[in-house]
PDB file of N, CA and C in Angstrom:
ATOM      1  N   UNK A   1     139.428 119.973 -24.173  1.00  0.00           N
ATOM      2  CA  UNK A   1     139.245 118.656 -23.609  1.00  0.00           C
ATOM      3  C   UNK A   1     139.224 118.810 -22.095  1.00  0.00           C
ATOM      4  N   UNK A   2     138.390 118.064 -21.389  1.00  0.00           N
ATOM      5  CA  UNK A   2     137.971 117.960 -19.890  1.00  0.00           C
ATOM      6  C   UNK A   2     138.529 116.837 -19.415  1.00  0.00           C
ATOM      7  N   UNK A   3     139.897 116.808 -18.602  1.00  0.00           N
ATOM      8  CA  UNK A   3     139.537 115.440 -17.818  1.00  0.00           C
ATOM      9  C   UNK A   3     139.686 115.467 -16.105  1.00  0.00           C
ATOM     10  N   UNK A   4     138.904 114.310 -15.934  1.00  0.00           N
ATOM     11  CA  UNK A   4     138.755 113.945 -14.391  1.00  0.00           C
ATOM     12  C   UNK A   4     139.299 112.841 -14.557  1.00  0.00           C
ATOM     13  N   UNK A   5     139.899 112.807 -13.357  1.00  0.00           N
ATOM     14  CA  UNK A   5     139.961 111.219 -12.485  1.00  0.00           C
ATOM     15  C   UNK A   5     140.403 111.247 -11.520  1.00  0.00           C
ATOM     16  N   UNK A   6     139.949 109.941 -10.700  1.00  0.00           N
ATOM     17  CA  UNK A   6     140.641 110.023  -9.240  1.00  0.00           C
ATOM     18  C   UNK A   6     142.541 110.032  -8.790  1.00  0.00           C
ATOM     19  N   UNK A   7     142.418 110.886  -8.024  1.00  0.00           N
ATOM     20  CA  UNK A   7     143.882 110.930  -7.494  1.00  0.00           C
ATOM     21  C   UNK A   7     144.109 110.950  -5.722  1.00  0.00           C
ATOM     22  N   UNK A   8     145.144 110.297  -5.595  1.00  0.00           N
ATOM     23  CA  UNK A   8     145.290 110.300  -4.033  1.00  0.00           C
ATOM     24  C   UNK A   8     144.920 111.202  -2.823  1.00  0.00           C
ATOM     25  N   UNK A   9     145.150 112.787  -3.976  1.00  0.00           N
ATOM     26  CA  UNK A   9     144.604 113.688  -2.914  1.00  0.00           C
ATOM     27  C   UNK A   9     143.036 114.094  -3.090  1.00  0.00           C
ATOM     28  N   UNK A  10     142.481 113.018  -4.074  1.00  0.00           N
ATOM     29  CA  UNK A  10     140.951 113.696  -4.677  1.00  0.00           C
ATOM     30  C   UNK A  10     140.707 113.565  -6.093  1.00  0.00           C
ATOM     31  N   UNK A  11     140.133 114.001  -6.399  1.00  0.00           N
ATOM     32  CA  UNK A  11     139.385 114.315  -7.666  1.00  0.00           C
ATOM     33  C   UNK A  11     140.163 115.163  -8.490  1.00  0.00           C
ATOM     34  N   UNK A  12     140.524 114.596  -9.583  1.00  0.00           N
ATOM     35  CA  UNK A  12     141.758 115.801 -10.382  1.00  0.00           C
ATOM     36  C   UNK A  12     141.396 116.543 -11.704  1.00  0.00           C
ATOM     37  N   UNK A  13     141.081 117.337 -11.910  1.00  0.00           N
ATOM     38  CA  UNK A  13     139.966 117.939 -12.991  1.00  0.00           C
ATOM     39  C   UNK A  13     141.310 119.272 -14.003  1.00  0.00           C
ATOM     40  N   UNK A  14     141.092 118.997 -15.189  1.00  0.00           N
ATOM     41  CA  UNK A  14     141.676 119.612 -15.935  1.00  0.00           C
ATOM     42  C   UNK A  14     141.407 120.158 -17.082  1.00  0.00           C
ATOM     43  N   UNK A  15     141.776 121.364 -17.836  1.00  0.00           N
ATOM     44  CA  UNK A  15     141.065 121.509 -19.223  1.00  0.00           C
ATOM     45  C   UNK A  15     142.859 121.311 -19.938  1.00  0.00           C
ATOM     46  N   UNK A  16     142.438 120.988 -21.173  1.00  0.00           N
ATOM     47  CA  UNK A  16     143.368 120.795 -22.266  1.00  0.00           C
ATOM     48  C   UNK A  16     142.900 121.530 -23.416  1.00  0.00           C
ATOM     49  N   UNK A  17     143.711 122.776 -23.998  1.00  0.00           N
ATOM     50  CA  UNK A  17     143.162 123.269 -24.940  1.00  0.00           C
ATOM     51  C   UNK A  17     144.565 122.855 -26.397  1.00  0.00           C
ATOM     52  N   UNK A  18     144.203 123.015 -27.425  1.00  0.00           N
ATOM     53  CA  UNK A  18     144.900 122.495 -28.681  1.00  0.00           C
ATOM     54  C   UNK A  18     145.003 123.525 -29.503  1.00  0.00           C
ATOM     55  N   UNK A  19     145.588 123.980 -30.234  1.00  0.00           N
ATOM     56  CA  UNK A  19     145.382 124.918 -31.448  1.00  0.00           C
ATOM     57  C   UNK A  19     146.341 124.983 -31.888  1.00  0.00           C
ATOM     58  N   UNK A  20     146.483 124.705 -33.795  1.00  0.00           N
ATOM     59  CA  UNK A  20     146.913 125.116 -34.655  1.00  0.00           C
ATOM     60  C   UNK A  20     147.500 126.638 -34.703  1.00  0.00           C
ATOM     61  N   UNK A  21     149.348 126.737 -34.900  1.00  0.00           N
ATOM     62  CA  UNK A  21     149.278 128.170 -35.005  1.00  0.00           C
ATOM     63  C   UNK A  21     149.409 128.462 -36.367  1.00  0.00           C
ATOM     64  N   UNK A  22     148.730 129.889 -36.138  1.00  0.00           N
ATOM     65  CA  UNK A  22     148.441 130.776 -37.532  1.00  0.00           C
ATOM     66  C   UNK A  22     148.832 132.449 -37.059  1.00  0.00           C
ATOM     67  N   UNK A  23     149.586 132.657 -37.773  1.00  0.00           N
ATOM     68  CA  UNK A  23     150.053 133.673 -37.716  1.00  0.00           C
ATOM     69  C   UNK A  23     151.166 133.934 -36.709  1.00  0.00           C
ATOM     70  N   UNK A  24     151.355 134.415 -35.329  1.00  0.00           N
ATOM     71  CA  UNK A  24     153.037 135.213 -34.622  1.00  0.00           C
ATOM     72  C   UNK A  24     151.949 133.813 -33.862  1.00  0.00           C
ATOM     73  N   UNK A  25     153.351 133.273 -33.048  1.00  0.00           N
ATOM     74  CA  UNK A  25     153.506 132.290 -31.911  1.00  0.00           C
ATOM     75  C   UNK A  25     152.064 133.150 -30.542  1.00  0.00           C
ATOM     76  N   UNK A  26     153.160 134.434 -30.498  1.00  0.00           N
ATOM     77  CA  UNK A  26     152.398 134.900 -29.658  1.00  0.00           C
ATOM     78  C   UNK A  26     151.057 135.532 -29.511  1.00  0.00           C
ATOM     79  N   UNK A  27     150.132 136.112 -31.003  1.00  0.00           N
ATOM     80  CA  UNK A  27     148.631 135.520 -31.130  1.00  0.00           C
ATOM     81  C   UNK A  27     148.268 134.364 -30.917  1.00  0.00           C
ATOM     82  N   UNK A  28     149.124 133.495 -31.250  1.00  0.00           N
ATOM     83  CA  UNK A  28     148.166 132.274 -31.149  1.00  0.00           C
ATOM     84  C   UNK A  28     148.260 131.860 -29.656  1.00  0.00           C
ATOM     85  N   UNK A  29     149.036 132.323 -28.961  1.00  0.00           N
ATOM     86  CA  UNK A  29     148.764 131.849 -27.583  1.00  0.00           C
ATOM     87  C   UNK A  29     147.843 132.730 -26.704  1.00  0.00           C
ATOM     88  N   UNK A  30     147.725 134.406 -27.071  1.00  0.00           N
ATOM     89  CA  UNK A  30     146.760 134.885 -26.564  1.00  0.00           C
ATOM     90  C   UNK A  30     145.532 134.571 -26.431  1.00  0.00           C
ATOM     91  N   UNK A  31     145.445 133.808 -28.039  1.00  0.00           N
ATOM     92  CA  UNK A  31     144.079 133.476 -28.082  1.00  0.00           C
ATOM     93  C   UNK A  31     143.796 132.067 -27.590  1.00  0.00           C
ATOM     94  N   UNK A  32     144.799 131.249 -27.902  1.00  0.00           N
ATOM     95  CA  UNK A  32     144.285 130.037 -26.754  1.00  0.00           C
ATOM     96  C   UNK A  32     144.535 130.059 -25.209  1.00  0.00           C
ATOM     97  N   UNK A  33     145.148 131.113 -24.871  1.00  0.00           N
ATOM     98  CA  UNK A  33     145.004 131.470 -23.402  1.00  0.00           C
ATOM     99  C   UNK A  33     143.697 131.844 -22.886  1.00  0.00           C
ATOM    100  N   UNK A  34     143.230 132.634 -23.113  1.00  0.00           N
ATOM    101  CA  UNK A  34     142.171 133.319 -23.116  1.00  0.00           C
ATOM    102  C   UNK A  34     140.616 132.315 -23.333  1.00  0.00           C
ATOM    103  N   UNK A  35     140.846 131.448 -24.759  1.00  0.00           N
ATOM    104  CA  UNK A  35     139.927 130.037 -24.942  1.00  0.00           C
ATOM    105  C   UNK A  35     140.184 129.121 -23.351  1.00  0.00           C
ATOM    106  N   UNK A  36     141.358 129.297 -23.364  1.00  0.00           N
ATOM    107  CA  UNK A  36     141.617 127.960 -22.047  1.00  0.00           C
ATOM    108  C   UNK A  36     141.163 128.453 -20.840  1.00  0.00           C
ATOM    109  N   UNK A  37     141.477 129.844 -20.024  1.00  0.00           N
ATOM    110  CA  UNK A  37     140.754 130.388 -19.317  1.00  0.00           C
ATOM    111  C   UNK A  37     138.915 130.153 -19.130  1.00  0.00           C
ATOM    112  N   UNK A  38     138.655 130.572 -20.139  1.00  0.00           N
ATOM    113  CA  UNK A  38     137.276 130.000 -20.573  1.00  0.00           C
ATOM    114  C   UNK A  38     136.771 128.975 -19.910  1.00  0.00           C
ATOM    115  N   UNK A  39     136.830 127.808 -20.647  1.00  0.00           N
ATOM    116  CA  UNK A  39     136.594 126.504 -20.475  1.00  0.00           C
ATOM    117  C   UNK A  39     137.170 126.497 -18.911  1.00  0.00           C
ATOM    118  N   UNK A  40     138.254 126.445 -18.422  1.00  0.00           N
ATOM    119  CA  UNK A  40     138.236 126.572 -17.288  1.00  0.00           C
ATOM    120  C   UNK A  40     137.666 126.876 -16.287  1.00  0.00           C
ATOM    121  N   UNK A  41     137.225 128.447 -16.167  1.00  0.00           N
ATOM    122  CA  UNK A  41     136.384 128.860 -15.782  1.00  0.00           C
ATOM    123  C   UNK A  41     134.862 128.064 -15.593  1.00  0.00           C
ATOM    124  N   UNK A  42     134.410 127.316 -16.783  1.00  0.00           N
ATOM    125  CA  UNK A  42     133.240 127.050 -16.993  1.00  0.00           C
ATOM    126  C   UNK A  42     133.325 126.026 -16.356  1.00  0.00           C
ATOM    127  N   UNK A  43     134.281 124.667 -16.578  1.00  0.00           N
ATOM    128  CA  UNK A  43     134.673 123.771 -15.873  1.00  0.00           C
ATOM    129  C   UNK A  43     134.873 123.893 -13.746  1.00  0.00           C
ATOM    130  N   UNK A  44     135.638 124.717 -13.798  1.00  0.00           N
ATOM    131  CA  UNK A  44     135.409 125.074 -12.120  1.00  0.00           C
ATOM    132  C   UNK A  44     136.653 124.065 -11.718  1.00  0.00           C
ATOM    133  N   UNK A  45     137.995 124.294 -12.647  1.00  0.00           N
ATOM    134  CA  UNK A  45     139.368 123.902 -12.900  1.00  0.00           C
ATOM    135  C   UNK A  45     140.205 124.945 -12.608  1.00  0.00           C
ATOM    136  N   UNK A  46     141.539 124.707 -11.656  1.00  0.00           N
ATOM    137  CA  UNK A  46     142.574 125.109 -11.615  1.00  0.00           C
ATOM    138  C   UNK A  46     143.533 125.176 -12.410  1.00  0.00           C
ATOM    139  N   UNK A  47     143.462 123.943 -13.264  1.00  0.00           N
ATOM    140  CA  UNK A  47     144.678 123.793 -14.082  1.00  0.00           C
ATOM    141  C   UNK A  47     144.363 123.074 -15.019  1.00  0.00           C
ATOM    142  N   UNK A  48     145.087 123.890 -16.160  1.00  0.00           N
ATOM    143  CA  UNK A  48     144.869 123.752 -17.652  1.00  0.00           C
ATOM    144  C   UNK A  48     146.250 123.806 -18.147  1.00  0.00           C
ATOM    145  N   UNK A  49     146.242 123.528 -19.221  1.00  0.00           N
ATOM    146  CA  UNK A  49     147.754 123.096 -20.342  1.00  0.00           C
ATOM    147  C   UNK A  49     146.904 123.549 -21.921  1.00  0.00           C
ATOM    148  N   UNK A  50     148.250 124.333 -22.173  1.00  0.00           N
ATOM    149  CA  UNK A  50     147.610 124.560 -23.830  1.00  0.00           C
ATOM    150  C   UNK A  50     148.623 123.830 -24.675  1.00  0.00           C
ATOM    151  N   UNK A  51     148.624 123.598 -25.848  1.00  0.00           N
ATOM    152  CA  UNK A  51     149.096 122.819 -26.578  1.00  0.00           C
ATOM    153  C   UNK A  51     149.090 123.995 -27.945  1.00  0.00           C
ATOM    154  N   UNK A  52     150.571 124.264 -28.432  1.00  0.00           N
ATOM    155  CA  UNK A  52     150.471 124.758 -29.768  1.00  0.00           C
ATOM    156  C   UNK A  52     151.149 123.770 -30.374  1.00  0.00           C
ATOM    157  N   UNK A  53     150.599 123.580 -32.106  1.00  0.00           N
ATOM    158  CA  UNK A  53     151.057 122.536 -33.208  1.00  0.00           C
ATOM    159  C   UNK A  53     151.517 123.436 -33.979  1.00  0.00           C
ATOM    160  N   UNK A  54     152.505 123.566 -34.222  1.00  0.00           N
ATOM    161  CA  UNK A  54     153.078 124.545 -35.645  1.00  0.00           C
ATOM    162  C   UNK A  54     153.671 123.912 -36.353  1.00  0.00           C
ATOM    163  N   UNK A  55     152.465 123.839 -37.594  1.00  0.00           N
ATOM    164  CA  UNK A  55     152.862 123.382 -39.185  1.00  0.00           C
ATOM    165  C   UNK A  55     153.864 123.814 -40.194  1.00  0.00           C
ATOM    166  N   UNK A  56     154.253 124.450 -39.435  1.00  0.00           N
ATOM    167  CA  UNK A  56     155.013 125.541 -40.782  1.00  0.00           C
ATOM    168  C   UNK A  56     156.077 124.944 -41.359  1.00  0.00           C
ATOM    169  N   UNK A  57     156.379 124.821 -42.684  1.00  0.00           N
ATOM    170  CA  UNK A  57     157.136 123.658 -43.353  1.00  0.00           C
ATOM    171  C   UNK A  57     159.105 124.126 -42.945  1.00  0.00           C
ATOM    172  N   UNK A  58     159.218 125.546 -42.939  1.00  0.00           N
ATOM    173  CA  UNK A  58     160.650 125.700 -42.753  1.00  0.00           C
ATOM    174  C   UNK A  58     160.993 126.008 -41.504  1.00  0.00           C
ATOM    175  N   UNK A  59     160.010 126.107 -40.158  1.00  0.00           N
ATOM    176  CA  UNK A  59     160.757 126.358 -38.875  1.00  0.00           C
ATOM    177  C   UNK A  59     161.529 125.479 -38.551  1.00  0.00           C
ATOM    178  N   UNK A  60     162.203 125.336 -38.112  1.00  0.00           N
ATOM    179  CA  UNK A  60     163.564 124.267 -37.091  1.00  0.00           C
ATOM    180  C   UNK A  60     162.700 123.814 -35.693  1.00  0.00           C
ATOM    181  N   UNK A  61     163.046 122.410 -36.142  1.00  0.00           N
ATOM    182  CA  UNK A  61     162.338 121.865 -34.217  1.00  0.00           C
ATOM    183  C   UNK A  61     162.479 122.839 -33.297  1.00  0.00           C
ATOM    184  N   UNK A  62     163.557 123.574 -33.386  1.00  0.00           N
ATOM    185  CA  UNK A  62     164.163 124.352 -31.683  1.00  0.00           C
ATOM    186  C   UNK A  62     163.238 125.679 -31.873  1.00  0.00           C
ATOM    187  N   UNK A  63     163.063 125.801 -33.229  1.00  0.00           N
ATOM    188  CA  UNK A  63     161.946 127.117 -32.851  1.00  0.00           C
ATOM    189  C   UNK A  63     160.332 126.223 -32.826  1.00  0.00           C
ATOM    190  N   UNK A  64     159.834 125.019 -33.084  1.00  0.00           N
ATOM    191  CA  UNK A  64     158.676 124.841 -32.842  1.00  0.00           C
ATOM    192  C   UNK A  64     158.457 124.371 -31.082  1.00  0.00           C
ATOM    193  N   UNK A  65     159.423 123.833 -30.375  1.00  0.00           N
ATOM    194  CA  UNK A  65     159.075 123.055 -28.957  1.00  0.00           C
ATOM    195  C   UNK A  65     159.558 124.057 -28.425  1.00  0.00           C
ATOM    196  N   UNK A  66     158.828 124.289 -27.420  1.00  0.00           N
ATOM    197  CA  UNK A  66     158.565 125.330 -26.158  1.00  0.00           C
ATOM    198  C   UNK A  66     158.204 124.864 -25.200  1.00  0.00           C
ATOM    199  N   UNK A  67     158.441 125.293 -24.056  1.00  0.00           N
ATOM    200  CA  UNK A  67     157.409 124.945 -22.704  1.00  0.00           C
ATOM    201  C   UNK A  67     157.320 126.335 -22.157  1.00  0.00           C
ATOM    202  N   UNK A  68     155.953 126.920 -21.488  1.00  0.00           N
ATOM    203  CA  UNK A  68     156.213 128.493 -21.080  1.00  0.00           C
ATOM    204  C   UNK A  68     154.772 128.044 -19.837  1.00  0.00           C
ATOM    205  N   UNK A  69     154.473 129.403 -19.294  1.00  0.00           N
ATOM    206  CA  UNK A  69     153.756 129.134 -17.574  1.00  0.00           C
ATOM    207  C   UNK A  69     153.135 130.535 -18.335  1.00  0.00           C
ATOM    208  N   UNK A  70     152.075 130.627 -17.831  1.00  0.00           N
ATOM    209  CA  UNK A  70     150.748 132.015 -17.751  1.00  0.00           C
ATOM    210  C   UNK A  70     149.875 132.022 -17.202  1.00  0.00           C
ATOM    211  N   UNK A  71     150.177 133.184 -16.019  1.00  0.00           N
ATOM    212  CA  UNK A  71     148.760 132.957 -15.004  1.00  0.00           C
ATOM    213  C   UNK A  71     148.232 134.303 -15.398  1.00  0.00           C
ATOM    214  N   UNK A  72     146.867 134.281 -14.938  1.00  0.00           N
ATOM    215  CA  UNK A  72     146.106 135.566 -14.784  1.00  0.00           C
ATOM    216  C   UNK A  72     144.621 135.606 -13.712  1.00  0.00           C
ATOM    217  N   UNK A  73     144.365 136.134 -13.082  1.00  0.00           N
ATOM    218  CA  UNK A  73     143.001 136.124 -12.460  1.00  0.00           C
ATOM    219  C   UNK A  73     142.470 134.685 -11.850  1.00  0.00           C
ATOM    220  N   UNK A  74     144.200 134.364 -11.734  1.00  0.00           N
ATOM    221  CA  UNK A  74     143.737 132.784 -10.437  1.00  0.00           C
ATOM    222  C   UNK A  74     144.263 131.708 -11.429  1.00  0.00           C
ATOM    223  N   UNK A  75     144.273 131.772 -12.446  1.00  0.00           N
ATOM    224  CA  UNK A  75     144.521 130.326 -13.697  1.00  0.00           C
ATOM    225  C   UNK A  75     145.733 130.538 -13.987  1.00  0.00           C
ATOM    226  N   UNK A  76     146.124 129.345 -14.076  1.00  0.00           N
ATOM    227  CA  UNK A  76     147.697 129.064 -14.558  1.00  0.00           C
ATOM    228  C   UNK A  76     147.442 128.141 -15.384  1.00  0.00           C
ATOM    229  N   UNK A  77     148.132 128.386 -16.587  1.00  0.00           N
ATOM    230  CA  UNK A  77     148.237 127.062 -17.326  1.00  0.00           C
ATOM    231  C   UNK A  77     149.641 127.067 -17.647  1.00  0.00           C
ATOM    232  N   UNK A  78     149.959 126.093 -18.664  1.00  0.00           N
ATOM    233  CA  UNK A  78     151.506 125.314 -19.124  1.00  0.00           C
ATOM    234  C   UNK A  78     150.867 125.147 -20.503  1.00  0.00           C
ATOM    235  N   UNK A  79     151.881 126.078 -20.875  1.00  0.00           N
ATOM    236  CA  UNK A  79     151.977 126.353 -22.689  1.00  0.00           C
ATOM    237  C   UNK A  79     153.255 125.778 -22.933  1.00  0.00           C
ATOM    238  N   UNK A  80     152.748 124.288 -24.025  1.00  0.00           N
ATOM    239  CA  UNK A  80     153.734 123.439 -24.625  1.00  0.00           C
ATOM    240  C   UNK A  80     153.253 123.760 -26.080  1.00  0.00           C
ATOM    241  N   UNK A  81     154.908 123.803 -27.182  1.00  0.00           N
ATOM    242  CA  UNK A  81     154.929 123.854 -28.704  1.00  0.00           C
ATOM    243  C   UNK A  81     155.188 122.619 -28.722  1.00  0.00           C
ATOM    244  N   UNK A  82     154.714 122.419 -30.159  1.00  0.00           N
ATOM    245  CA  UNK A  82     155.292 121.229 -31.078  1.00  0.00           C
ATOM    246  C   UNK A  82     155.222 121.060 -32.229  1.00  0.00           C
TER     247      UNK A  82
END
């Protein structure tokens, strides 16, 4: 997801990426890191947020909500569980 809108200091442009996890926490964030980078990139965005949903019927809330930071090659995003 792409959004713009105006903000006090300008124009505020963002990617939002989503994904279902499947399989270790930490595949699934490689790979939506890497997706979010992307779109970013393509977008011509600083800042992005990924979003993991984990379905899994017996984890405990405290192992599904997270908040974590990952930069690489200029991009930072904010990796939130839920």
């Amino acid at each position: 997801l792409y959004v713009e809108w105006p903000h006090e200091s300008g124009i505020q442009q963002l990617v939002i990426e989503a994904k279902l996890r499947h399989g270790s926490r930490e595949k699934t964030i490689e790979k939506g890191f890497e997706q979010t980078v992307g779109y970013m990139d393509k977008c011509g965005t600083k800042e992005g947020y990924l979003v993991i949903f984990d379905r899994t019927p017996s984890a405990k809330w405290e192992e599904k909500i997270f908040k974590d930071e990952k930069s690489a090659n200029g991009f930072k995003i904010k990796i939130y569980g839920m």
